[in-house]
Protein backbone atom coordinates (compact mmCIF):
# COMPACT_ATOMS: atom_id res chain seq x y z
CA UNK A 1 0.00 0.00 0.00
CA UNK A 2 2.73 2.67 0.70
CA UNK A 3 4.76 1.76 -2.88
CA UNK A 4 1.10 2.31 -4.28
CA UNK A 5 0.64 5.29 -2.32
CA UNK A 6 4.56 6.67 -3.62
CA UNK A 7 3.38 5.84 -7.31
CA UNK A 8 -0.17 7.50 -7.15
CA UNK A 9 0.47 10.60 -5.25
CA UNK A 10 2.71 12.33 -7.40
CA UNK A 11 0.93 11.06 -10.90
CA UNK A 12 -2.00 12.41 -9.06
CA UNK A 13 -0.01 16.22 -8.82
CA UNK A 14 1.27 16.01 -12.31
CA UNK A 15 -2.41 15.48 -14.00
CA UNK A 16 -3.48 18.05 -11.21
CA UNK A 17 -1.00 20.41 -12.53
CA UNK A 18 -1.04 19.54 -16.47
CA UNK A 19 -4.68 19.92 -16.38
CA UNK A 20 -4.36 23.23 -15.20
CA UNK A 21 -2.21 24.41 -17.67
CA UNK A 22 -4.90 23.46 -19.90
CA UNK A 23 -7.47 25.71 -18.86
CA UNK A 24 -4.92 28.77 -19.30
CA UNK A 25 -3.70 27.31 -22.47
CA UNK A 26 -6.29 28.61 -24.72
CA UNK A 27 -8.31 31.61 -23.57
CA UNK A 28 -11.86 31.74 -22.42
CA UNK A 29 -13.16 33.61 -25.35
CA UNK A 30 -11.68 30.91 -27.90
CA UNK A 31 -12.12 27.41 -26.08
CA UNK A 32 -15.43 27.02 -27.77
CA UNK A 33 -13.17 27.63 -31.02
CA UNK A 34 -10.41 25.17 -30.43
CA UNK A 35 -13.83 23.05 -29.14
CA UNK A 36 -15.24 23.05 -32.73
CA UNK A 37 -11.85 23.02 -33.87
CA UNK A 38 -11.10 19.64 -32.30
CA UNK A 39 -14.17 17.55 -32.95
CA UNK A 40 -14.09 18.63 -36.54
CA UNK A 41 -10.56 17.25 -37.33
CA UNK A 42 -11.45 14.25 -34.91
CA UNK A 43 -14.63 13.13 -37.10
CA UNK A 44 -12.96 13.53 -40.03
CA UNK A 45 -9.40 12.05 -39.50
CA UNK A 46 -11.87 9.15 -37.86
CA UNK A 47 -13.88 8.58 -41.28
CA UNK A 48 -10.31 8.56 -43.11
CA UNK A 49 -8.67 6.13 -40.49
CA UNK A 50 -11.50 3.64 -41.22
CA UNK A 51 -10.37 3.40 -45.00
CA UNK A 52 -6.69 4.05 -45.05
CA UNK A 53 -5.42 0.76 -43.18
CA UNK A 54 -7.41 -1.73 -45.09
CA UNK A 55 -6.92 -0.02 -48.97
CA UNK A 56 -3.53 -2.03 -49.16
CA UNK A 57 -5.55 -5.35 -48.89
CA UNK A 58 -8.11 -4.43 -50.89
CA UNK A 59 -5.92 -2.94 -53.54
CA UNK A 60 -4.07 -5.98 -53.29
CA UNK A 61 -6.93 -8.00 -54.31
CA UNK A 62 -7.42 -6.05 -57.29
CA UNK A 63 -3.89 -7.08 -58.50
CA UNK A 64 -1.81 -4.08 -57.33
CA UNK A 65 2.49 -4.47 -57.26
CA UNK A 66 4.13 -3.01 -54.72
CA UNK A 67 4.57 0.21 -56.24
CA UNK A 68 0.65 0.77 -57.62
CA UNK A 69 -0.10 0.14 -53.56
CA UNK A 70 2.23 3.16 -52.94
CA UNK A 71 0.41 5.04 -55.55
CA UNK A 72 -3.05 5.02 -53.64
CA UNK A 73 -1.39 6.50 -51.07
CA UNK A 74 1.07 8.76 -52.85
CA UNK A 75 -1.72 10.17 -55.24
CA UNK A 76 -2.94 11.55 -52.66
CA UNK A 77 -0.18 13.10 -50.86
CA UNK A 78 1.02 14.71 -54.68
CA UNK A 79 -2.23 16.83 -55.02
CA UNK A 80 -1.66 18.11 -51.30
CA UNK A 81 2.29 18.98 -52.21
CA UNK A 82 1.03 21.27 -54.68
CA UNK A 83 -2.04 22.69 -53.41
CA UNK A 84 -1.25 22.69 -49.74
CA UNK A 85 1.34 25.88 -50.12
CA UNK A 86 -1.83 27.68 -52.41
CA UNK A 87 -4.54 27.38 -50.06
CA UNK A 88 -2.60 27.82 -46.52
CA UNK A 89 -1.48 31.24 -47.93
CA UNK A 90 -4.67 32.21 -49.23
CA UNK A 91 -6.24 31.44 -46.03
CA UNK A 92 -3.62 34.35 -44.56
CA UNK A 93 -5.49 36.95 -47.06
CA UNK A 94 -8.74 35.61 -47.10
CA UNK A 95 -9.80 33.58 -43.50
CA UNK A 96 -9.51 30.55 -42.41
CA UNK A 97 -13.26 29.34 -42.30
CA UNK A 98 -14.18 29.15 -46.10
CA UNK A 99 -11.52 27.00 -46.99
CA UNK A 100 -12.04 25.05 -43.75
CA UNK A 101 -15.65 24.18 -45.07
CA UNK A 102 -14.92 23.80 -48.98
CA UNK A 103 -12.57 21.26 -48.03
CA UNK A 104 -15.14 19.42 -45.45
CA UNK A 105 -18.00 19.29 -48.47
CA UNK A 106 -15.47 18.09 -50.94
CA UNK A 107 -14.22 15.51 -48.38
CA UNK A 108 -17.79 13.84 -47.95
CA UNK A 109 -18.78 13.67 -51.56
CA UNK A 110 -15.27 12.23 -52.72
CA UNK A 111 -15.91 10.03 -49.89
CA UNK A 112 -19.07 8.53 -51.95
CA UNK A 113 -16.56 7.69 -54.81
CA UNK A 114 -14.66 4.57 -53.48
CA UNK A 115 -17.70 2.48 -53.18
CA UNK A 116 -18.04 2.60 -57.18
CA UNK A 117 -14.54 2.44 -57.71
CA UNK A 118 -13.39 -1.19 -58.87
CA UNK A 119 -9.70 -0.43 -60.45
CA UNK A 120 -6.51 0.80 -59.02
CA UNK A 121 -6.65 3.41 -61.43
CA UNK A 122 -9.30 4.52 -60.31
CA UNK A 123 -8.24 4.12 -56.90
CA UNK A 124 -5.67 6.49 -57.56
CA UNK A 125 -7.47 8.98 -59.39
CA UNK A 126 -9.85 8.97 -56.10
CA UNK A 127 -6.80 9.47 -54.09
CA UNK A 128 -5.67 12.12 -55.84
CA UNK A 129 -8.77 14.46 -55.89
CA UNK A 130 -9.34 13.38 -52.11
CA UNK A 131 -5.77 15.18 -51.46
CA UNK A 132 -7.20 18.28 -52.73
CA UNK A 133 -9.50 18.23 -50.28
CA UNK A 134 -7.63 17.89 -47.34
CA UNK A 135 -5.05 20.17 -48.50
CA UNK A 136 -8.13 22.81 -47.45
CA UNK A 137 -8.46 21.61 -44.54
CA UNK A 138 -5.60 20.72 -42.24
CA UNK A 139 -2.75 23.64 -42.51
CA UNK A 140 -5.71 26.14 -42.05
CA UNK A 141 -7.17 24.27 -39.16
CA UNK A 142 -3.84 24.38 -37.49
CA UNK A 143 -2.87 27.99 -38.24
CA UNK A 144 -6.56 28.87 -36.92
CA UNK A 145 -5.57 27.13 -33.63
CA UNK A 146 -2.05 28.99 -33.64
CA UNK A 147 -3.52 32.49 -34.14
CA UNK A 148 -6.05 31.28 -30.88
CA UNK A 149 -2.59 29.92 -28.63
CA UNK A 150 -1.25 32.44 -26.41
CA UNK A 151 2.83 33.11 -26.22
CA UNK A 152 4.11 30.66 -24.34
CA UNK A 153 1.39 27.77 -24.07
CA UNK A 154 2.67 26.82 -27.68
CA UNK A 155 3.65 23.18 -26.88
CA UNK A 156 0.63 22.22 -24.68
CA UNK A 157 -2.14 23.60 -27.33
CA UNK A 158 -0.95 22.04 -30.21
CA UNK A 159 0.09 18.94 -27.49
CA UNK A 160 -4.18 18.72 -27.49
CA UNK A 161 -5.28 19.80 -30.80
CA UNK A 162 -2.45 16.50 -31.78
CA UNK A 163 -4.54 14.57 -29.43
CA UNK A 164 -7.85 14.98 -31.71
CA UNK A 165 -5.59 13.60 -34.86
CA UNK A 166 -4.09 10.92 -33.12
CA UNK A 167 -7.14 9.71 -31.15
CA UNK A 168 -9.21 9.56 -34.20
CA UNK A 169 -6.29 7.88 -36.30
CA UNK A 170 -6.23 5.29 -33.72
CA UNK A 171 -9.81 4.63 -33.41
CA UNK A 172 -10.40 4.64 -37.21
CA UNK A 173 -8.61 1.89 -38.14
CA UNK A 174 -9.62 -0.80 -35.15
CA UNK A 175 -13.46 0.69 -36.62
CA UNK A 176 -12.88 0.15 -40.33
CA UNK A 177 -11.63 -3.12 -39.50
CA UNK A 178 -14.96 -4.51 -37.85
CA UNK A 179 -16.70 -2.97 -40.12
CA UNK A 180 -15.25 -4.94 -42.75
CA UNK A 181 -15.18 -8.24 -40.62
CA UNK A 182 -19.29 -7.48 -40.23
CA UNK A 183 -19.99 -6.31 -43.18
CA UNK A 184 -17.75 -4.98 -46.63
CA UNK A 185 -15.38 -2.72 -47.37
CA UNK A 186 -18.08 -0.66 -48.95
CA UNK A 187 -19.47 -0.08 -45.53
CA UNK A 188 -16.02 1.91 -44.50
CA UNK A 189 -16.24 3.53 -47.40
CA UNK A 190 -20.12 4.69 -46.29
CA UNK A 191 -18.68 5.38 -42.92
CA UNK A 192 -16.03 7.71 -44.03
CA UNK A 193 -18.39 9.62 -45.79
CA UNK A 194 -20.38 10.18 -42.75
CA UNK A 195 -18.02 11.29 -40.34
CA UNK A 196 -16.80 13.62 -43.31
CA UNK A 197 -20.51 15.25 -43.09
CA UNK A 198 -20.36 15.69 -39.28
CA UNK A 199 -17.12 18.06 -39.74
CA UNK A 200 -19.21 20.14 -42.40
CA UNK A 201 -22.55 20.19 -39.77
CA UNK A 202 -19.76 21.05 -36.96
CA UNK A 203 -17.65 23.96 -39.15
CA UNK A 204 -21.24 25.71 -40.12
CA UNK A 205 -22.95 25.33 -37.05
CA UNK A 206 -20.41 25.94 -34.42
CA UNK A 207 -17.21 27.54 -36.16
CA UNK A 208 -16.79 31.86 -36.24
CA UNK A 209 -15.21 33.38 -38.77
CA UNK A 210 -12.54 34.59 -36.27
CA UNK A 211 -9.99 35.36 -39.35
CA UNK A 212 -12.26 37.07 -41.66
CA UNK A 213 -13.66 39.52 -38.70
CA UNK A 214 -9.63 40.48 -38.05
CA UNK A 215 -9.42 41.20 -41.74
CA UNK A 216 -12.57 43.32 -41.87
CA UNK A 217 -11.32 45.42 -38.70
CA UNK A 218 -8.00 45.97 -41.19
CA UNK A 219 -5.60 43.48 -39.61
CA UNK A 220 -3.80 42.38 -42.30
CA UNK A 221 -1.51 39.66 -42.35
CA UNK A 222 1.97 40.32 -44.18
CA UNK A 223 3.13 39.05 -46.95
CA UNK A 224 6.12 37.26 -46.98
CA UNK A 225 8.01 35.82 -50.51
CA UNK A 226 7.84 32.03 -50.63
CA UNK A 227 11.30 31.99 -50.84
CA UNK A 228 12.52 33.88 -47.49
CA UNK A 229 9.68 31.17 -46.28
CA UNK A 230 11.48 28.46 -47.43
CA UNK A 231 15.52 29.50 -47.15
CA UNK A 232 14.14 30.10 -43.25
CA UNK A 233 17.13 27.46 -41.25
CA UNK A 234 14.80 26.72 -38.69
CA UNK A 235 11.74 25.57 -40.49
CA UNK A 236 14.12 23.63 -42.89
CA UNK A 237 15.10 21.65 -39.89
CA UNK A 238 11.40 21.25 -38.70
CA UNK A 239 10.68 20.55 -42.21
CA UNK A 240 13.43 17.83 -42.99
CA UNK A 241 12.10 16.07 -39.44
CA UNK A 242 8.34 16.47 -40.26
CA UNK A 243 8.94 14.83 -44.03
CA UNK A 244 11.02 11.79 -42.18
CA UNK A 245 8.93 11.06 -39.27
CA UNK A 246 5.79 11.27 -42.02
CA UNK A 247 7.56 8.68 -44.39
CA UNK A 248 7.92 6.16 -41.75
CA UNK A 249 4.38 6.48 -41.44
CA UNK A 250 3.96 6.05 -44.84
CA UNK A 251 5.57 2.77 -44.82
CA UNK A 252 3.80 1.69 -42.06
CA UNK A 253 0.19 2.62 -43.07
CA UNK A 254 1.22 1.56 -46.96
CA UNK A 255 2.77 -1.84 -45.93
CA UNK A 256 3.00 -2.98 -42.63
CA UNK A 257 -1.05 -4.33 -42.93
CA UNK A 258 -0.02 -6.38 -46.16
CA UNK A 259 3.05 -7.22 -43.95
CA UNK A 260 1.06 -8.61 -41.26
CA UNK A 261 -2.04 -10.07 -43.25
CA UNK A 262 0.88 -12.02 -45.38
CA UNK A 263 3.52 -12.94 -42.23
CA UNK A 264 1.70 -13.79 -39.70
CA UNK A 265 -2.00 -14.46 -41.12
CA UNK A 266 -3.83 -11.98 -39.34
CA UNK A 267 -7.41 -10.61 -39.30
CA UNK A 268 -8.98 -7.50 -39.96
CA UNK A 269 -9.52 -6.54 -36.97
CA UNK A 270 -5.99 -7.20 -35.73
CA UNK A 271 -4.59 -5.67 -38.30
CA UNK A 272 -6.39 -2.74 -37.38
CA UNK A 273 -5.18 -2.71 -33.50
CA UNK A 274 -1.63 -3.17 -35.13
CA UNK A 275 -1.97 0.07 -37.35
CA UNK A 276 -4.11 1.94 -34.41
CA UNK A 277 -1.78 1.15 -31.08
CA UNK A 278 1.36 3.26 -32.36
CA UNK A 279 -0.95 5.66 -33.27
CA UNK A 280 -3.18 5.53 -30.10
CA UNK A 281 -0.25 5.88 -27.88
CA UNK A 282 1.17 8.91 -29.85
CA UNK A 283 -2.23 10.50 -28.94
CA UNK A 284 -2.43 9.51 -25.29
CA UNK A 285 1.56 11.37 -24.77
CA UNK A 286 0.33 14.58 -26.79
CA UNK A 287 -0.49 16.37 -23.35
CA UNK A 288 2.35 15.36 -21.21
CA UNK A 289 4.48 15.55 -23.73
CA UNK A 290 3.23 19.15 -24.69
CA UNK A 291 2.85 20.12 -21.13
CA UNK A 292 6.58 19.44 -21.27
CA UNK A 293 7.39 20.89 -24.41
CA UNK A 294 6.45 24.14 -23.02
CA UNK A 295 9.18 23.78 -19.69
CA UNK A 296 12.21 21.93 -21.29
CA UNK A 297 13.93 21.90 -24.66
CA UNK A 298 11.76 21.67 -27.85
CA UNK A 299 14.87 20.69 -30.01
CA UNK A 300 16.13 18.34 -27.39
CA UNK A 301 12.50 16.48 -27.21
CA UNK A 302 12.31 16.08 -31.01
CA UNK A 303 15.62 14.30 -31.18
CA UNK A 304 14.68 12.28 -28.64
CA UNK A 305 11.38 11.29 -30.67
CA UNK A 306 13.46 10.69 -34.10
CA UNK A 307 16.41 8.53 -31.95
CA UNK A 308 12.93 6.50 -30.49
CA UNK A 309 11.56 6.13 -33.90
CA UNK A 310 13.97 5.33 -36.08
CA UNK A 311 14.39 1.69 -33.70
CA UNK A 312 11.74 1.20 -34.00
CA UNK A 313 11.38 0.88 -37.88
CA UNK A 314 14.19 -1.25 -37.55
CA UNK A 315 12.63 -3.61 -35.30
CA UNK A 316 10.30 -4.46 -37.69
CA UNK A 317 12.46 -5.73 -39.89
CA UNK A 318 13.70 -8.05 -36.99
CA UNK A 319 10.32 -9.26 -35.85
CA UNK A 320 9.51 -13.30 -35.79
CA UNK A 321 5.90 -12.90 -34.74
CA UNK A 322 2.77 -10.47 -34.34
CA UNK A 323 3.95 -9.52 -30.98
CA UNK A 324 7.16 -7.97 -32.08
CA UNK A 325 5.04 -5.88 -34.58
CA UNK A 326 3.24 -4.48 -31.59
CA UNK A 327 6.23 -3.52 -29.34
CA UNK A 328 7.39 -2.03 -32.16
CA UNK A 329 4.45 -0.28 -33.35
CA UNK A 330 4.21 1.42 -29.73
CA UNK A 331 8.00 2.21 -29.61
CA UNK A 332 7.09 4.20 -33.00
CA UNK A 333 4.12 5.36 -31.14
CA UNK A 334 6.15 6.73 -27.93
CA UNK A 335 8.62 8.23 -30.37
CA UNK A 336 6.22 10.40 -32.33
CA UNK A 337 4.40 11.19 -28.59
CA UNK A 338 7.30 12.95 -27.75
CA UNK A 339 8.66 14.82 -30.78
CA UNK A 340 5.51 16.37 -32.50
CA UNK A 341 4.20 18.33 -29.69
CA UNK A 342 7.84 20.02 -29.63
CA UNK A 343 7.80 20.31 -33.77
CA UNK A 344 4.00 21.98 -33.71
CA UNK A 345 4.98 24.28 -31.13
CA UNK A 346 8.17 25.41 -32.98
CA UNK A 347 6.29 25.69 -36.24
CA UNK A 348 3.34 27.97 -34.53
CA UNK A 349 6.45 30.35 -32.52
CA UNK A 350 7.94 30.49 -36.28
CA UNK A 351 4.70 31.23 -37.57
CA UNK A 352 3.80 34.23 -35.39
CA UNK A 353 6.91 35.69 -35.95
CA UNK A 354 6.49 35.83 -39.66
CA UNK A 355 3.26 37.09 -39.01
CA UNK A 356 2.30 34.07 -41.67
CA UNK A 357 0.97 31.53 -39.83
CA UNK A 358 -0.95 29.73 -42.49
CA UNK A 359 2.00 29.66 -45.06
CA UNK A 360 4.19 28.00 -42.26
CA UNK A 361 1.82 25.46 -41.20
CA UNK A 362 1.22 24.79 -45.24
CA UNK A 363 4.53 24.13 -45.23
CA UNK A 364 5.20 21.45 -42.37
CA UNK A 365 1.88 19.93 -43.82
CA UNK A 366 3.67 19.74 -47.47
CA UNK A 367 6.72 18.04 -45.72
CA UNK A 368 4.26 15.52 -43.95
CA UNK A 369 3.00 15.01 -47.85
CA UNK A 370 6.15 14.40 -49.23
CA UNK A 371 7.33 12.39 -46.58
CA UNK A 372 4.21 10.16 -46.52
CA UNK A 373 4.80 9.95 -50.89
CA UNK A 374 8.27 9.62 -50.37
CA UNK A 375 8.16 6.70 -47.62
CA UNK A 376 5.64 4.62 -49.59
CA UNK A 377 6.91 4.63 -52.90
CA UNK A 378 10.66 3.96 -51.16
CA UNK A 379 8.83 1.10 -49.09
CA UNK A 380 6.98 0.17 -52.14
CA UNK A 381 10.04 -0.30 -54.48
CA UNK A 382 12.07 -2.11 -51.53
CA UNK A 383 8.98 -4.91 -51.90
CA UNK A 384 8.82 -5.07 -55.61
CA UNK A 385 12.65 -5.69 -56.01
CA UNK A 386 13.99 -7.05 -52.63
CA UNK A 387 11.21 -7.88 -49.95
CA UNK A 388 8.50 -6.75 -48.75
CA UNK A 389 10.53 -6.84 -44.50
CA UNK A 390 13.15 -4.60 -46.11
CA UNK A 391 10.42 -1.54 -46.97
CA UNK A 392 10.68 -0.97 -43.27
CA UNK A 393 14.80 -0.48 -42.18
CA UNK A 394 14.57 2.33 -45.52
CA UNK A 395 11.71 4.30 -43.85
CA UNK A 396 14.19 3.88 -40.39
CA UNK A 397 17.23 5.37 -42.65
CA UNK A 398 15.37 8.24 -43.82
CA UNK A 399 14.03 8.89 -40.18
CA UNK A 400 17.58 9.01 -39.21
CA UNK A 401 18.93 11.31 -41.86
CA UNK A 402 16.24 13.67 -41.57
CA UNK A 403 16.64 13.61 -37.46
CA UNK A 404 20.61 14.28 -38.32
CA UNK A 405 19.58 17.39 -40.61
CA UNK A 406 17.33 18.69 -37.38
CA UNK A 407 20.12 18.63 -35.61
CA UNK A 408 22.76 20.02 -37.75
CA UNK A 409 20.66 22.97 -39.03
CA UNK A 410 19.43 23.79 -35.17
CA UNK A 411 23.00 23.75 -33.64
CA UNK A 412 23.94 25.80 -36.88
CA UNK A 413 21.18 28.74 -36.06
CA UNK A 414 22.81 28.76 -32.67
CA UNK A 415 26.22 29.54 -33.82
CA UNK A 416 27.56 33.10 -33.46
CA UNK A 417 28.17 34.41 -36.66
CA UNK A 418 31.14 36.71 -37.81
């Protein structure tokens, strides 16, 4: 009783103490925002969690290689590489809310789409206008939550807004994969759709216009040239980390269900929990971990989260049964629990001072685009001409090299210079 008792008591003064950072996180007037804010991104990312896990199988069954499996998943993240940087700096000019909605609507009627869609081609054409749609959506979302975040609560507000994209990525696939147990894959499909309509009845019911009434009162946001954006040091190194960290995912959503379907002969359902516990875990650290973000070093955290995840990838490789899948799928997990609260609050403090919030947010979303394309074709070609176990150690190389680049680019904005 008095071990339990020195456990409890101070995990007891730590939730005491993180959840009261929360309440002065986000101010009173704009927790009904970040509210609205966080239950749209949660229904949504749910609906697209349902689907995303189980296309590899069902692509699969249509005859897909290796490499047309990574192009379902890369279509996608090519429209958003393209169309991400348009519509996160238009949202600086114009508000954040239109686009925020557009992008809702056009997510629930693409939605409809994959249930008459019997090709990969067709797949991939899906994919690719689906991009579009999200490229509306989740750099403006974020930038609307970092113009809401006051100075210094950085790590702990995007820390929770995280928690609504990691929660719903974990419960999407475990749902998509009863669903299809139950009934077909058409019924995810239906379901995505759904939960893509909720965001839309959310964003118009609930959602202000916060942006567009700062514009109309003459706050304008400044325009910055694309390419002072881009030669920026810092967000180079939160961009090369962001694009790595994002292709291991891609290698893990793209292959590791095929990986475990074909291995180790598993279900739906567990393929689902495989896909969902890194995921799930991720989510459950984003408060903690953001609490923390905001008291000890950012760049020191994210290293930590790359070092964590790049093992990870390579334990995969390694594993001999289902169970080594899930200790490494949760390693992943506590990797990417610690690092992205740090890299979201570094992107919003980078964002505020360029007085640009929506083009830097655009950007870290184009590097999670990239890195998601980049990681599934890589993972895709490793199957098609070695294995399908080696995909996995190539998404751990790039998560290495892109946590060395962090490192060498934040050390080098640190130097004093002559």
């Amino acid at each position: 009783m008095d071990l339990f008792e020195t456990i409890r008591a101070p995990m007891v003064r730590l939730s005491l103490t993180i959840f009261r950072k929360g309440s002065q996180a986000i101010p009173s007037d704009h927790k009904g925002i970040f509210a609205t804010l966080f239950f749209i991104i949660f229904s949504t990312i749910t609906g697209v969690g349902i689907v995303v896990p189980l296309l590899p199988i069902y692509a699969h069954d249509l005859g897909a290689s290796g490499f047309y499996v990574a192009m379902i998943f890369g279509s996608f993240s090519i429209s958003r590489v393209f169309l991400l940087p348009y519509f996160g700096r238009l949202s600086d000019q114009k508000g954040r809310k239109p686009f925020i909605l557009a992008g809702l609507i056009f997510y629930s009627l693409i939605s409809v789409a994959f249930v008459f869609s019997d090709t990969v081609e067709g797949l991939i054409v899906i994919r690719f206008i689906q991009g579009a749609g999200s490229a509306m959506i989740m750099p403006v979302v974020q930038a609307y939550v970092g113009e809401i975040t006051p100075k210094g609560s950085e790590g702990y507000a995007m820390g929770l807004f995280n928690l609504s994209m990691f929660l719903s990525l974990s419960l999407g696939p475990i749902l998509g994969g009863v669903i299809t147990d139950i009934w077909n894959m058409d019924a995810a499909f239906l379901c995505m759709g759904l939960l893509s309509f909720v965001g839309v009845l959310l964003c118009v019911i609930l959602l202000p216009p916060l942006s567009e009434e700062r514009l109309r009162s003459g706050h304008q946001p400044l325009q910055i040239p694309w390419a002072l954006v881009i030669r920026d040091r810092e967000l180079f190194g939160l961009f090369s980390f962001r694009f790595a960290y994002t292709a291991c995912i891609g290698a893990i959503w793209s292959f590791l269900p095929l990986f475990g379907a074909q291995m180790f002969g598993q279900s739906g359902a567990r393929i689902g929990l495989l896909v969902t516990l890194g995921v799930f875990i991720s989510g459950i650290l984003q408060l903690p971990m953001g609490y923390a973000a905001d008291r000890i070093s950012r760049p020191a955290m994210t290293v930590l989260g790359g070092i964590i995840a790049t093992v990870s990838m390579g334990w995969i490789y390694f594993a001999v049964s289902f169970f080594d899948l899930i200790a490494a799928v949760s390693l992943f997990g506590v990797g990417g629990g610690i690092a992205m609260p740090a890299v979201t609050a570094l992107a919003v403090v980078n964002g505020e001072q360029k007085k640009a919030m929506g083009s830097v947010m655009a950007i870290l979303t184009v590097a999670h685009s990239l890195g998601m394309l980049t990681g599934s074709l890589a993972a895709g070609m490793a199957m098609d001409f070695f294995s399908l176990r080696l995909a996995f150690p190539v998404a751990g190389l790039v998560m290495a090299l892109g946590t060395l680049v962090f490192v060498l680019v934040h050390f080098s904005t640190r130097l004093p210079h002559n």
